[in-house]
Protein backbone atom coordinates (compact mmCIF):
# COMPACT_ATOMS: atom_id res chain seq x y z
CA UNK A 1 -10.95 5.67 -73.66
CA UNK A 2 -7.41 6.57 -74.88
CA UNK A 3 -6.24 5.11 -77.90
CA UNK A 4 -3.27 2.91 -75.94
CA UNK A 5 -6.53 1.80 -74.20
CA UNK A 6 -8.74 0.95 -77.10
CA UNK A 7 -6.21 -0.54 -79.14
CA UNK A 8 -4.97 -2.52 -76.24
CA UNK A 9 -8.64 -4.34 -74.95
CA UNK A 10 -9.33 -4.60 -78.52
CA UNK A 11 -5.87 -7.13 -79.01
CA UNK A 12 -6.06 -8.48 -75.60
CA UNK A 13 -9.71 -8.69 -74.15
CA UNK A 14 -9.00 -6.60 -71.32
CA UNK A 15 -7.27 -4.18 -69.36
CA UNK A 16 -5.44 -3.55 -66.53
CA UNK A 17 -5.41 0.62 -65.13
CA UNK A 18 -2.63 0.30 -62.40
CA UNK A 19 -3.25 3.28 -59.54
CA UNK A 20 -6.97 3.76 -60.66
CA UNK A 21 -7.74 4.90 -56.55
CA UNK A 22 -6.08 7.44 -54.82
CA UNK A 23 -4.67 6.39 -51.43
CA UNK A 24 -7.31 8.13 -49.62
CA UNK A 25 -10.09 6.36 -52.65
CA UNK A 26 -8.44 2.49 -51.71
CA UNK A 27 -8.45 3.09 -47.52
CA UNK A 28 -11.69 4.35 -48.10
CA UNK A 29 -13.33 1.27 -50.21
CA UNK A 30 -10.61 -1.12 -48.00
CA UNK A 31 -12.74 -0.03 -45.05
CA UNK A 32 -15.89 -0.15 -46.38
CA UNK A 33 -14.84 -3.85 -47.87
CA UNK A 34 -13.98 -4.71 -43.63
CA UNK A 35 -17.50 -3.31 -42.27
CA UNK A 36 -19.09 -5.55 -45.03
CA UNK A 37 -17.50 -8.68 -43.74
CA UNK A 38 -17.66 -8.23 -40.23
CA UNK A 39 -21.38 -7.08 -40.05
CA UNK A 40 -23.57 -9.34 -38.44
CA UNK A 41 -26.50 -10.80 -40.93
CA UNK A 42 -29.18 -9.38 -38.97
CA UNK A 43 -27.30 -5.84 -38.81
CA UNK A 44 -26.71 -5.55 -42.95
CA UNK A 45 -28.77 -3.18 -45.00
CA UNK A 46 -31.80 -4.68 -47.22
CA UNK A 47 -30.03 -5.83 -50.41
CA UNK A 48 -26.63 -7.03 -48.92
CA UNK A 49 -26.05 -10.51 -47.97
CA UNK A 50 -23.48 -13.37 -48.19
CA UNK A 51 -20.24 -14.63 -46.91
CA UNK A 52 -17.34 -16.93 -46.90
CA UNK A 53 -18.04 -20.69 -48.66
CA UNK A 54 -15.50 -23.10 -49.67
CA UNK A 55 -17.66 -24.68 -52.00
CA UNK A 56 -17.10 -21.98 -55.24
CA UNK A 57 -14.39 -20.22 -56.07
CA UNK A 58 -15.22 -17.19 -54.21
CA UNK A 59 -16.92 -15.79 -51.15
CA UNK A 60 -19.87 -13.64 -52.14
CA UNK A 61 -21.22 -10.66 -50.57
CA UNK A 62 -24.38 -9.00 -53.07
CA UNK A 63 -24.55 -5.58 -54.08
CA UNK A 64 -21.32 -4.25 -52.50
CA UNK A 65 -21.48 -0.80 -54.01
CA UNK A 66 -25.22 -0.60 -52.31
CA UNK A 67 -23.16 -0.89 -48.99
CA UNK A 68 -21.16 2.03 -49.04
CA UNK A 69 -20.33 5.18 -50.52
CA UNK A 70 -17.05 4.53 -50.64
CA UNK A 71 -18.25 1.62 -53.09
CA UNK A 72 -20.80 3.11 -54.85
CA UNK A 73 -18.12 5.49 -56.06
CA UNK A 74 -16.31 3.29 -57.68
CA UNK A 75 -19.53 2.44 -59.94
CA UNK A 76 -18.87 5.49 -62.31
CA UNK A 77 -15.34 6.55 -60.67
CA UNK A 78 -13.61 8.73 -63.80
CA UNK A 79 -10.82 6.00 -64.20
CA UNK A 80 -13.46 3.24 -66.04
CA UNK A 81 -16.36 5.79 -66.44
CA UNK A 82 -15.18 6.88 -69.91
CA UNK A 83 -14.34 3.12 -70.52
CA UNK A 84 -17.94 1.98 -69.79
CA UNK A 85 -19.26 4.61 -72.08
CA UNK A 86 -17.73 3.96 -75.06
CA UNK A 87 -17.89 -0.04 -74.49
CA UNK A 88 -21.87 0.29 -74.46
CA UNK A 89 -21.71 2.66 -77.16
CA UNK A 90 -23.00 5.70 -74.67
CA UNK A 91 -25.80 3.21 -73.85
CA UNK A 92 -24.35 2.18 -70.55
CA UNK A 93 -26.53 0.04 -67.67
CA UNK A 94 -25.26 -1.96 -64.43
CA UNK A 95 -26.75 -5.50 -65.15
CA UNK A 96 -28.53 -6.57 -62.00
CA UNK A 97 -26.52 -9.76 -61.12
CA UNK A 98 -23.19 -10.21 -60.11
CA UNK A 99 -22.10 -6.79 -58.81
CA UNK A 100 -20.43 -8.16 -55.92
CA UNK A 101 -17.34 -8.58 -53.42
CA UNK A 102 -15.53 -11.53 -54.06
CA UNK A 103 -13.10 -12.84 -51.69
CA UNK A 104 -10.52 -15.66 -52.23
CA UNK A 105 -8.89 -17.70 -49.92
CA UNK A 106 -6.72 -21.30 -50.12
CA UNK A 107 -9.49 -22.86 -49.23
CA UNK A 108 -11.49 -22.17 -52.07
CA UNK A 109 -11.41 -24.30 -55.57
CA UNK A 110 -10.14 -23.20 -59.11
CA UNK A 111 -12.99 -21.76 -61.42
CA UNK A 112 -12.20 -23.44 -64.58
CA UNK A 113 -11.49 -21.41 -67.84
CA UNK A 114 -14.73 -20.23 -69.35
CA UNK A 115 -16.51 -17.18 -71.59
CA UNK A 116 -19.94 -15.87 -72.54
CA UNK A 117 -19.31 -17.44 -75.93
CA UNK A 118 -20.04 -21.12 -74.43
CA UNK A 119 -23.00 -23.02 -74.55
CA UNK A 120 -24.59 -23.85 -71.43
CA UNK A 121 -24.99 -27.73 -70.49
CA UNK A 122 -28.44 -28.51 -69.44
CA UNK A 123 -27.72 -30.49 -66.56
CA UNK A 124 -24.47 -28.66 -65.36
CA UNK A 125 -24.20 -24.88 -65.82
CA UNK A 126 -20.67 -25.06 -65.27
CA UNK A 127 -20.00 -27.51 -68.34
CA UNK A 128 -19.77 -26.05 -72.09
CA UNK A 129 -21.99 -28.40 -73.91
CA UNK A 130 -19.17 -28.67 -76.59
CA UNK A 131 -21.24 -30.83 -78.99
CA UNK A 132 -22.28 -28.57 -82.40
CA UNK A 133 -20.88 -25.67 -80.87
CA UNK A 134 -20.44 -22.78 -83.64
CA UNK A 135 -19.30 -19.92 -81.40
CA UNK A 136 -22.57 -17.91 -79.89
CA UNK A 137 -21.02 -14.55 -79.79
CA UNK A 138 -22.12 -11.25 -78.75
CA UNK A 139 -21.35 -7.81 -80.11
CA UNK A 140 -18.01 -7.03 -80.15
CA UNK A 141 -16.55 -4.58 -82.59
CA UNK A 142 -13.44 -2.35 -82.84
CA UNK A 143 -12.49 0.06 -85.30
CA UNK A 144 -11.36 4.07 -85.23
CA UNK A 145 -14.19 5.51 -86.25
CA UNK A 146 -17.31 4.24 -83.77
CA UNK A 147 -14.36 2.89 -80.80
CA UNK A 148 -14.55 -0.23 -78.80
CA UNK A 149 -17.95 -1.80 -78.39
CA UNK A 150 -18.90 -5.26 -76.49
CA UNK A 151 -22.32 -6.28 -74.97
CA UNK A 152 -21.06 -7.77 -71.93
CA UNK A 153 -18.18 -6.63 -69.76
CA UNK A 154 -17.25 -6.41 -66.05
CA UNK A 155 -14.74 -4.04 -63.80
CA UNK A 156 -13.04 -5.79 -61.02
CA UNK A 157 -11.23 -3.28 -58.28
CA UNK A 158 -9.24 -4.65 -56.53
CA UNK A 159 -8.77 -4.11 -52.98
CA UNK A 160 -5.43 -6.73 -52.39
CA UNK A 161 -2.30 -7.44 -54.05
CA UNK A 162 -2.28 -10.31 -56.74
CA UNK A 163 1.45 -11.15 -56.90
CA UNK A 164 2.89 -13.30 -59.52
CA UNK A 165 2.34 -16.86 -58.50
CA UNK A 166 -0.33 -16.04 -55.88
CA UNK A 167 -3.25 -17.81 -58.21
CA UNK A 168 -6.07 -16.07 -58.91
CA UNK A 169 -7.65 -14.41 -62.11
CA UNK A 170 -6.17 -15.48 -65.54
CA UNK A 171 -6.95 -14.97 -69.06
CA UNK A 172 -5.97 -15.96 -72.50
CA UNK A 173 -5.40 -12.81 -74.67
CA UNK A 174 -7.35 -12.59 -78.06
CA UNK A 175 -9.68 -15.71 -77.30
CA UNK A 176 -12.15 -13.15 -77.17
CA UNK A 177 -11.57 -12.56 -81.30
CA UNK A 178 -11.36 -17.13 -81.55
CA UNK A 179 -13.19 -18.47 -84.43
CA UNK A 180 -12.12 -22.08 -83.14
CA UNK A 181 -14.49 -23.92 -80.77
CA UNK A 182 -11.95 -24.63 -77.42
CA UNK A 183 -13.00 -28.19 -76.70
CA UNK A 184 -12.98 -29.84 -73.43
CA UNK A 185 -9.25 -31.15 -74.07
CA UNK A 186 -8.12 -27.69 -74.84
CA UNK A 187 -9.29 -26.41 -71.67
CA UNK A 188 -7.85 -29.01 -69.11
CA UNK A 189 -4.75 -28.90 -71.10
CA UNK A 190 -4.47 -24.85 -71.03
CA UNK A 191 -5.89 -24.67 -67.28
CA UNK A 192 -4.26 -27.80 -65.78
CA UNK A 193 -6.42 -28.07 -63.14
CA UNK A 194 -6.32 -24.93 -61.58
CA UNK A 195 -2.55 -25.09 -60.53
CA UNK A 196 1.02 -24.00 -61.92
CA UNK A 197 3.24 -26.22 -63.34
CA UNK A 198 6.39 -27.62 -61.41
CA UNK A 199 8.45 -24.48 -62.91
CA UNK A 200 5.84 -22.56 -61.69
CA UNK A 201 4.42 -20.98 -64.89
CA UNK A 202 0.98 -21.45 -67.17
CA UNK A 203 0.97 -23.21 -70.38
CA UNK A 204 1.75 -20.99 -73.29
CA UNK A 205 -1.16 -18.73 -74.01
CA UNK A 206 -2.53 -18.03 -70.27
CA UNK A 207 -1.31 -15.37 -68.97
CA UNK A 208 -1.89 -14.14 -64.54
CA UNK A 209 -2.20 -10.56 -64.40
CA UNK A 210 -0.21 -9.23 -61.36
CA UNK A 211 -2.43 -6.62 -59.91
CA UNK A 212 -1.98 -4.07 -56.96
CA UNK A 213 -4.29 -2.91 -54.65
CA UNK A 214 -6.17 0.25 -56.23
CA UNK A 215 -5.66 -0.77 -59.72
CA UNK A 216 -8.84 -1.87 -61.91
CA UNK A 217 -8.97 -4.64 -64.90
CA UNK A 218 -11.87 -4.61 -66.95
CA UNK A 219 -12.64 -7.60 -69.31
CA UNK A 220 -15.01 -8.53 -72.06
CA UNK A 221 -16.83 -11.53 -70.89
CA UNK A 222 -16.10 -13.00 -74.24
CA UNK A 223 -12.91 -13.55 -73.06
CA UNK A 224 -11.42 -16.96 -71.78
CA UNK A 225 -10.78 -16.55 -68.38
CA UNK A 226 -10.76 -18.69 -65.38
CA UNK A 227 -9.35 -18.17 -61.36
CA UNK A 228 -6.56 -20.33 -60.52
CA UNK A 229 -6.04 -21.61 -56.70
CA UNK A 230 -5.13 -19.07 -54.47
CA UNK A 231 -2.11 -20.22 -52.76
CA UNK A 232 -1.41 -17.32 -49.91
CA UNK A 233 -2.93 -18.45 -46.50
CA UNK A 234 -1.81 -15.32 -45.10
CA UNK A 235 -4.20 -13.15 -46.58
CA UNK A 236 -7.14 -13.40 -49.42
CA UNK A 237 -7.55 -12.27 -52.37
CA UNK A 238 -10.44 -9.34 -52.23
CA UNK A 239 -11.67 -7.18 -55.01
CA UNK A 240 -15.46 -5.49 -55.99
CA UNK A 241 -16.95 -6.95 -59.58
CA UNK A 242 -19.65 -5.02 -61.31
CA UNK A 243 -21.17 -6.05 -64.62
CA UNK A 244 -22.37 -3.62 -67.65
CA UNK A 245 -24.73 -4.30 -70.33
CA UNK A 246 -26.14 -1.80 -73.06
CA UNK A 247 -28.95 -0.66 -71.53
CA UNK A 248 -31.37 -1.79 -74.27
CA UNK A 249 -30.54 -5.56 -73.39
CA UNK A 250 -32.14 -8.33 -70.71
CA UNK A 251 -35.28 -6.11 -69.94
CA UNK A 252 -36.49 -9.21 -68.49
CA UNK A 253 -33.95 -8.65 -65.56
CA UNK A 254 -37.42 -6.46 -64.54
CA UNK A 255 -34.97 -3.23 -64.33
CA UNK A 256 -34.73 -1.28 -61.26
CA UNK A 257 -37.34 -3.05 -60.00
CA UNK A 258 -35.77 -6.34 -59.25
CA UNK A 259 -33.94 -4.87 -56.27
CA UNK A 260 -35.24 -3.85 -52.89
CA UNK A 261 -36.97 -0.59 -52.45
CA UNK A 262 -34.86 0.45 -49.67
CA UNK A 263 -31.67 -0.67 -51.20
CA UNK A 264 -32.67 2.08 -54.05
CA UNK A 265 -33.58 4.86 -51.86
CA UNK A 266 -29.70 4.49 -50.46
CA UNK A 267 -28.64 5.37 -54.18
CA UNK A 268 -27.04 8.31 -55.68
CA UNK A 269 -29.80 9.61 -58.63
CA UNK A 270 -26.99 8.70 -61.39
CA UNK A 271 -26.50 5.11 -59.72
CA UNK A 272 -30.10 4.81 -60.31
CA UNK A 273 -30.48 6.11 -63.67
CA UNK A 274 -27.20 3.53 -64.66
CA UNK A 275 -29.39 0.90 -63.41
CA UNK A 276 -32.59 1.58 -65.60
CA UNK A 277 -33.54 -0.79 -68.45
CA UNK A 278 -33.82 2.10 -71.35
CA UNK A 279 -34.79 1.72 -75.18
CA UNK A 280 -32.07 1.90 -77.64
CA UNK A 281 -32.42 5.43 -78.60
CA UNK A 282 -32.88 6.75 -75.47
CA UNK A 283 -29.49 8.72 -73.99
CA UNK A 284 -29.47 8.71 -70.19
CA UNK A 285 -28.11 12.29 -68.65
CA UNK A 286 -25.04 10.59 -67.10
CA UNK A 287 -23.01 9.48 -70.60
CA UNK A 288 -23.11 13.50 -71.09
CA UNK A 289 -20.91 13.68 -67.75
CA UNK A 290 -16.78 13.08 -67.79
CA UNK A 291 -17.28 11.69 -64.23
CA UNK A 292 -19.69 11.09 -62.08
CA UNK A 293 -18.83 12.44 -58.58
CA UNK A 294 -21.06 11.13 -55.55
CA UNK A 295 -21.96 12.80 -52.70
């Protein structure tokens, strides 16, 4: 992590690495991305499922970087390798859930401004259950010394253009650092229903990253962020999440185990050993690596 870098996520919440892929890297995933959504269900490998719904946000296909190479490269590609490193403090794991392709299309609904920090509603996961909140937070901590650390963060490459005024991902830079509970007001006022305003901007404090196909942004899920509309109906909006944890946390995920057998055996040995539920003073072979190049 570069200090422009560290100083930057630790302001901001997250950051955007335009040109993280090579031409022949973005083709490579773009195609991979295609076979994915064109596969007939019966014809996918054990692990990968999903497709297009207009009933979330997003389209979901699971386990995207089990599909591919051309995916699974991107899991430790040398662009967000050194990132995820020093985020987890060298104790690096890919969280089980949510390591997915997303695809968004006009069809599909805003996902309203949200963050880790929020407590869940019993009755509607989606709803902060603002009553006696008092911030839940997670690790976060920055400083020159030890570098940028968070518990929870996720790497979204994308394989489309985002253009200004297209909808999709937005954020509000710093809310990460908030010691102010965002009520239920604050939120429909700031997100405004998923939509622009007449002039076409965002209320003062959101902000739409514009984003180019190949680039990478990488967020602390402490962050406020939601997913406006998408407005294009000529083409969607596509991109590969992944989620880290230190690899010390949510053992009860059941580790390497929780996935098929024969989605495993289709992994690189350093995909694998990112994957394993670890103690804390354990070091895993791969944070001694740069990159990690997959064959």
């Amino acid at each position: 992590m570069t200090p422009e870098q560290r100083y930057i996520f630790n302001v901001s919440g997250y950051l955007h690495i335009k040109n993280a892929l090579t031409p022949e890297e973005l083709k490579n995933a773009q195609d991979a991305v295609n076979r994915y959504m064109n596969m007939r269900p019966e014809e996918l490998p054990a692990g990968c499922s999903g497709g297009m719904t207009t009933e979330a946000s997003t389209g979901g296909y699971t386990n995207a970087f089990a599909f591919d190479k051309a995916l699974e490269h991107l899991v430790m590609h040398q662009a967000t390798w050194p990132i995820i490193k020093e985020l987890s403090a060298d104790k690096p794991r890919m969280a089980l859930g949510g390591n997915s392709l997303r695809i968004s299309s006009h069809e599909n609904p805003a996902l309203p401004l949200h963050t880790l920090r929020e407590p869940i509603h019993q009755d509607n996961p989606r709803k902060p259950n603002w009553k006696g909140w008092k911030g839940q937070k997670t690790r976060h901590d920055f400083n020159e010394l030890g570098g940028a650390h968070c518990d929870f963060s996720v790497v979204f490459w994308y394989m489309t253009d985002v253009l200004l005024g297209n909808g999709g991902l937005v954020v509000v830079p710093g809310s990460h650092k908030s010691e102010f509970a965002r009520s239920q007001e604050i939120s429909d006022y700031l997100f405004n229903n998923g939509e622009y305003l007449p002039d076409g901007s965002l209320r003062q404090g959101v902000v739409q990253p514009t984003i180019k196909a190949g680039d990478v942004v990488i967020i602390t899920e402490e962050l406020v962020h939601g997913t406006l509309k998408w407005k294009p109906r000529d083409r969607d909006r596509v991109f590969v999440q992944m989620r880290h944890v230190p690899q010390h946390l949510l053992a009860q995920e059941g580790g390497v185990k929780a996935h098929p057998q024969q989605l495993m055996d289709r992994l690189a040995p350093e995909t694998r050993e990112l994957m394993e539920v670890a103690t804390i003073e354990h070091t895993k072979k791969i944070v001694k690596l740069d990159s990690v190049p997959l064959n």
